[in-house]
N, C-alpha and C. Protein backbone atom coordinates (compact mmCIF):
# COMPACT_ATOMS: atom_id res chain seq x y z
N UNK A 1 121.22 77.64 58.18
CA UNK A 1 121.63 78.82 58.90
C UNK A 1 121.25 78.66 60.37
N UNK A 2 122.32 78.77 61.05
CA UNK A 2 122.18 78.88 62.87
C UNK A 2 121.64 79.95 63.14
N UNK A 3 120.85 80.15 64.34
CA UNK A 3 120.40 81.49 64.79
C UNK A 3 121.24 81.54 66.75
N UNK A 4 121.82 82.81 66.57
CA UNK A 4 122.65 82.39 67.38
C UNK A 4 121.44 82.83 68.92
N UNK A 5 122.07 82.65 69.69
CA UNK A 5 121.06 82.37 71.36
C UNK A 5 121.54 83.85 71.75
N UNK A 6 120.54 84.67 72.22
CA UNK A 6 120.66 86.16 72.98
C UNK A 6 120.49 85.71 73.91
N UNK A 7 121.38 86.60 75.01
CA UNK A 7 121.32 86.52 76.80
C UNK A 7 121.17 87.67 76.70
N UNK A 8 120.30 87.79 77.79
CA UNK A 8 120.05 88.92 78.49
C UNK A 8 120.38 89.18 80.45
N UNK A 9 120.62 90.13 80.82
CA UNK A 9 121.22 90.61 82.01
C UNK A 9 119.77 90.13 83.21
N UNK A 10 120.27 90.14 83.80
CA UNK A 10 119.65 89.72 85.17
C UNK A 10 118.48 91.24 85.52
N UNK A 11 119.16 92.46 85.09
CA UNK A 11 118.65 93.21 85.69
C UNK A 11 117.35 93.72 84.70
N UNK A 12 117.29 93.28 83.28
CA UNK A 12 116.70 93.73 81.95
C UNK A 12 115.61 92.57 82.09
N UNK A 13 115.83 91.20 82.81
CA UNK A 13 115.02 90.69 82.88
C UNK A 13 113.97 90.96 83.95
N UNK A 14 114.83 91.53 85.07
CA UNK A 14 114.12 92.23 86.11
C UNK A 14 112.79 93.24 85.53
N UNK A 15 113.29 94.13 85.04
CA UNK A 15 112.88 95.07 84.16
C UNK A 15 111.64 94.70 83.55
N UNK A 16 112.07 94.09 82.85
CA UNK A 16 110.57 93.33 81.87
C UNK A 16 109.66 92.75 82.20
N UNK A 17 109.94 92.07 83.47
CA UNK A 17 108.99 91.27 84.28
C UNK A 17 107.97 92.24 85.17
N UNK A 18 108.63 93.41 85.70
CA UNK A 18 108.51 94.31 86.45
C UNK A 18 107.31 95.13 85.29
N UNK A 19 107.82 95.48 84.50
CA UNK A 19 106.73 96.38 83.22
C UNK A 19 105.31 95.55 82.69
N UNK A 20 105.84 94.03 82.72
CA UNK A 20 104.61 93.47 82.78
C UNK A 20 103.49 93.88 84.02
N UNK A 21 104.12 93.38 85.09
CA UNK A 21 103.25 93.27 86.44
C UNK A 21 102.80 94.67 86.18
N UNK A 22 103.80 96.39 86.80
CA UNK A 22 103.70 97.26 87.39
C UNK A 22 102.23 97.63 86.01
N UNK A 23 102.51 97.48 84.77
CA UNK A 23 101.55 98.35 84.34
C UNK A 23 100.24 97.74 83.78
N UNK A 24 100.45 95.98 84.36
CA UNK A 24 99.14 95.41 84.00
C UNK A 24 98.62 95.20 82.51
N UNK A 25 99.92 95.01 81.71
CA UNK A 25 99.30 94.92 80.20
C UNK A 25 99.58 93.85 80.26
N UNK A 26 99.06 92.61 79.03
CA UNK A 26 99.35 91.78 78.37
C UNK A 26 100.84 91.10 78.06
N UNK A 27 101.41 90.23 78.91
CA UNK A 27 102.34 89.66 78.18
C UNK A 27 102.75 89.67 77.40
N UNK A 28 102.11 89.51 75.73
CA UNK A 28 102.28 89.04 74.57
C UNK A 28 102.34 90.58 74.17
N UNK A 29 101.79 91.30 74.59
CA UNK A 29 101.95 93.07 74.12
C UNK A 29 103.55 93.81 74.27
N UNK A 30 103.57 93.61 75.46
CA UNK A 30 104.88 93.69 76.25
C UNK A 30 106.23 93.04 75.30
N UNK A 31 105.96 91.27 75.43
CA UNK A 31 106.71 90.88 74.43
C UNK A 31 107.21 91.60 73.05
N UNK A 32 106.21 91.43 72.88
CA UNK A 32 106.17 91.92 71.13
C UNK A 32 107.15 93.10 71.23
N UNK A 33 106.75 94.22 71.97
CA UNK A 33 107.17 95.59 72.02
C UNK A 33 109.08 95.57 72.38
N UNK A 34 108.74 94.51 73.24
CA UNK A 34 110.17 94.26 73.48
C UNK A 34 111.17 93.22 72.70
N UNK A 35 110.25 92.49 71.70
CA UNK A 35 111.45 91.98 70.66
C UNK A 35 111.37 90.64 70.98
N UNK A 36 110.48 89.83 72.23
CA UNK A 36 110.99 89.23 72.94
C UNK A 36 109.80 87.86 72.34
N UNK A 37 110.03 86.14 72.96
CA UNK A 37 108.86 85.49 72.49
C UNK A 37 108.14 85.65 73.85
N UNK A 38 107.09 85.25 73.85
CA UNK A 38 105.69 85.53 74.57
C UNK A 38 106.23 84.33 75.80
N UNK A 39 106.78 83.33 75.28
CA UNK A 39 107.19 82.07 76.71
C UNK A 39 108.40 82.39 77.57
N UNK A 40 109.02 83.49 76.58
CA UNK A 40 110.24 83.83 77.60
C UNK A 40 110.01 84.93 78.95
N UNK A 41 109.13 86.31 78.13
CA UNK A 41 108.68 86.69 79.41
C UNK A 41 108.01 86.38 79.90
N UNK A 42 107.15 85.46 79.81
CA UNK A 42 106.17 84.65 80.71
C UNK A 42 107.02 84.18 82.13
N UNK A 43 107.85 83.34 81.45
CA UNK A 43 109.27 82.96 82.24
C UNK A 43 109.89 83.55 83.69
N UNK A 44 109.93 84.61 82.79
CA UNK A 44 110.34 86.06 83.88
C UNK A 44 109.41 86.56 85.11
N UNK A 45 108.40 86.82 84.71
CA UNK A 45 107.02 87.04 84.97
C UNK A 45 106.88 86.29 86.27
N UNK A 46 106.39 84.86 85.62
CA UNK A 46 106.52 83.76 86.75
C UNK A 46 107.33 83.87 88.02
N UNK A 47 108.82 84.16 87.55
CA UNK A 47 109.69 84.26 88.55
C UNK A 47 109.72 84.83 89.64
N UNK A 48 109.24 86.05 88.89
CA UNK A 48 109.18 86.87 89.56
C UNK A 48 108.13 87.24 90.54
N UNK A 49 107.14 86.92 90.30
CA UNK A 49 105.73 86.40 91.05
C UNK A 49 106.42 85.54 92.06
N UNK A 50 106.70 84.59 91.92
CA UNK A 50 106.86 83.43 92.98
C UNK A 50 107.81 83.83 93.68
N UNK A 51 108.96 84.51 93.65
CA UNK A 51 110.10 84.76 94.90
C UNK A 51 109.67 85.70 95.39
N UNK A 52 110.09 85.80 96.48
CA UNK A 52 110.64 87.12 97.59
C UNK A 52 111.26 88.02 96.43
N UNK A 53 110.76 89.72 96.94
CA UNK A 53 111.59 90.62 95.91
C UNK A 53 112.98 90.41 96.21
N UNK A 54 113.61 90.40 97.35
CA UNK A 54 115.37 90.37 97.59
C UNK A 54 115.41 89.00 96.83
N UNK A 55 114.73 88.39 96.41
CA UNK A 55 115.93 86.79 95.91
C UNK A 55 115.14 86.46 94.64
N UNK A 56 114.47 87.13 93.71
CA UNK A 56 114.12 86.74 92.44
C UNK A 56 114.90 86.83 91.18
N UNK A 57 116.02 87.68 91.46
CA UNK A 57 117.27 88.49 91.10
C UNK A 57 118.18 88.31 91.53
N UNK A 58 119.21 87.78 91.81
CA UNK A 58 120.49 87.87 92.56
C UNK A 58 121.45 88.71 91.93
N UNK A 59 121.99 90.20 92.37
CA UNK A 59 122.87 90.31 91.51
C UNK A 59 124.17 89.15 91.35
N UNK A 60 124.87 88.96 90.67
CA UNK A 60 126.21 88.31 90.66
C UNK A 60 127.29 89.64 90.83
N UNK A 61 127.31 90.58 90.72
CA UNK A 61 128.12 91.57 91.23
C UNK A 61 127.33 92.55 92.08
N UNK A 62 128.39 93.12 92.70
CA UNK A 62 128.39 93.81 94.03
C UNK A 62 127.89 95.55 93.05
N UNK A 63 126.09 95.73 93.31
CA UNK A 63 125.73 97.13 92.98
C UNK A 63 126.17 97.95 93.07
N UNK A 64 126.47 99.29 92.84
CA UNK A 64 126.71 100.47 92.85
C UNK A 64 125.89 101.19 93.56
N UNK A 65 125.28 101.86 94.75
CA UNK A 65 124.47 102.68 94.94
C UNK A 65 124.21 104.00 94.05
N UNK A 66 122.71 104.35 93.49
CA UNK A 66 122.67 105.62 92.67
C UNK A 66 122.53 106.55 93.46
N UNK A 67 123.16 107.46 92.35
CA UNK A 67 123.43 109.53 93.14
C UNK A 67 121.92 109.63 93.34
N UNK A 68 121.61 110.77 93.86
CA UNK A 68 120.52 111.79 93.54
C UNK A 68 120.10 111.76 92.54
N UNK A 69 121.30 112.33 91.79
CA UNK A 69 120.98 112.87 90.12
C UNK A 69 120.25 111.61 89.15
N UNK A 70 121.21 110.58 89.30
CA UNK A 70 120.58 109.04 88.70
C UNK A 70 118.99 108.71 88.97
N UNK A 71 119.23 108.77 90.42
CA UNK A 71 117.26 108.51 91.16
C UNK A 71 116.00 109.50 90.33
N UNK A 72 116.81 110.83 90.53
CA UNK A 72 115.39 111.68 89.80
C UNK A 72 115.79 111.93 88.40
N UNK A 73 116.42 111.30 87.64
CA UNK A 73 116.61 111.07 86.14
C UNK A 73 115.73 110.13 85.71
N UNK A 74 115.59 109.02 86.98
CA UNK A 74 115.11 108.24 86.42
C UNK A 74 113.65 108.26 86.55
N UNK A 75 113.08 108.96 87.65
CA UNK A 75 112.00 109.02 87.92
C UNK A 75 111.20 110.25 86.89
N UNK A 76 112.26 111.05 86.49
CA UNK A 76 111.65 111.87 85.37
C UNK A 76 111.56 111.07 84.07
N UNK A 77 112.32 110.20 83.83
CA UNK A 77 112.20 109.36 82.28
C UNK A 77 110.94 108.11 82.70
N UNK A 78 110.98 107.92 83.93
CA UNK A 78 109.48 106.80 83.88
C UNK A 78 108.28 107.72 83.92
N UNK A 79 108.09 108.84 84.41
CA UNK A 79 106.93 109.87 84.23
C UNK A 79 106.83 110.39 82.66
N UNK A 80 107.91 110.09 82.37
CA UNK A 80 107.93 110.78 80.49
C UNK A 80 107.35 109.77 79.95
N UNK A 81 108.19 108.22 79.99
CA UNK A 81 107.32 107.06 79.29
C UNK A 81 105.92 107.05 79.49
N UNK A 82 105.53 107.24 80.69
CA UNK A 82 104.08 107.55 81.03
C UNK A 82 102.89 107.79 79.85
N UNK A 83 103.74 108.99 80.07
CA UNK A 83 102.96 110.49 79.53
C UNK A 83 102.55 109.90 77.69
N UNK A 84 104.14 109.16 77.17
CA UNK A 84 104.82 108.89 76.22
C UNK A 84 103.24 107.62 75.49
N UNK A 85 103.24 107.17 76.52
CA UNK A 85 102.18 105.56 76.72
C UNK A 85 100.86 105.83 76.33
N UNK A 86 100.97 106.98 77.06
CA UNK A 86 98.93 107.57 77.04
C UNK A 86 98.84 108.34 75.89
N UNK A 87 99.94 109.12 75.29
CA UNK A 87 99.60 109.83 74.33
C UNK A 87 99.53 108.75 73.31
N UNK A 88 100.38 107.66 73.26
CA UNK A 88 100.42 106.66 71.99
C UNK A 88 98.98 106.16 71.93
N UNK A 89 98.61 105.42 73.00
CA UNK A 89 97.24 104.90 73.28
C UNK A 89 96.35 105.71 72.73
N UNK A 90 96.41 106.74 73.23
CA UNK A 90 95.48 107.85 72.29
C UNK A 90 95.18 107.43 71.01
N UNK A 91 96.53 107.94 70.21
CA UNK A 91 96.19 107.97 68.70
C UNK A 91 96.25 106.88 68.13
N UNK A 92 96.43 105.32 68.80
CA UNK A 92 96.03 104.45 68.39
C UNK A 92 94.34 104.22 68.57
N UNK A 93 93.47 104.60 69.36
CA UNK A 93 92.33 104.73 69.47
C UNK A 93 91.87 105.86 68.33
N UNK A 94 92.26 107.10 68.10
CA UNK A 94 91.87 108.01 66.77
C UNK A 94 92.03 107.55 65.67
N UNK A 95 93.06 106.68 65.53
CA UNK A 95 93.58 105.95 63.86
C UNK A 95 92.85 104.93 63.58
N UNK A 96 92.30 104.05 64.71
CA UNK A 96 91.60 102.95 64.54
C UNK A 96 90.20 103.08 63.74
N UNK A 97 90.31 101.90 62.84
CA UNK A 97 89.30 102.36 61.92
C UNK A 97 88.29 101.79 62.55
N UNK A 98 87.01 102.58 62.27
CA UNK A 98 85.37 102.33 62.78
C UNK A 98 85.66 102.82 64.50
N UNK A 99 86.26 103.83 64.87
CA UNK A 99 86.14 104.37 65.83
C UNK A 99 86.36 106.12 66.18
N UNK A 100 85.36 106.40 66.76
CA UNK A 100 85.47 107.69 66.42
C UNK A 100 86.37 108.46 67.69
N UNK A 101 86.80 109.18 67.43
CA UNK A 101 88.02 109.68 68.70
C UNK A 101 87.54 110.83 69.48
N UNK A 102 87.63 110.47 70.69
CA UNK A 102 87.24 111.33 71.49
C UNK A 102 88.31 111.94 72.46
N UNK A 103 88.57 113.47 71.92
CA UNK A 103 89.05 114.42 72.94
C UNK A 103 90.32 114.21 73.16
């Protein structure tokens, strides 16, 4: 049985590389969460470290500028993941066994 090869977009890799750095977790955490192997976003990661932000990414097509509405959609859904992150963290610290949960 073949396993066929996933591509992913220029901008998703952006993305992932970006969630590594911006929130300072673990590679292999990140990975995992994202489906992904641990050498590929490493990959990304790297890349992205070493270029200039304008050229680590190239789009191959010509962007779209976002509305208003798009910008603070989005800035309300990364404040939700946030929120989304710390509450998980939480109750992974309360569930954990031999630890007692605080507050």
């Amino acid at each position: 049985m073949e396993r066929q090869r996933r591509s992913f977009t220029d901008e998703y890799k952006r993305q992932a590389a970006e969630l590594v750095v911006s929130s300072g977790r673990w590679i292999g955490s990140v990975a995992k969460e994202l489906g992904l192997r641990d050498s590929v976003l490493r990959r990304w990661v790297d890349k992205l470290r070493q270029e200039p932000a304008s050229a680590a990414w190239r789009p191959t097509t010509q962007a779209t500028p976002m509305s208003a509405d798009q910008a603070s959609e989005i800035a309300r859904l990364r404040q939700e993941n946030e929120r989304l992150r710390m509450e998980r963290d939480i109750l992974k610290n309360c569930l954990a066994p031999r630890r007692a949960c605080a507050g």
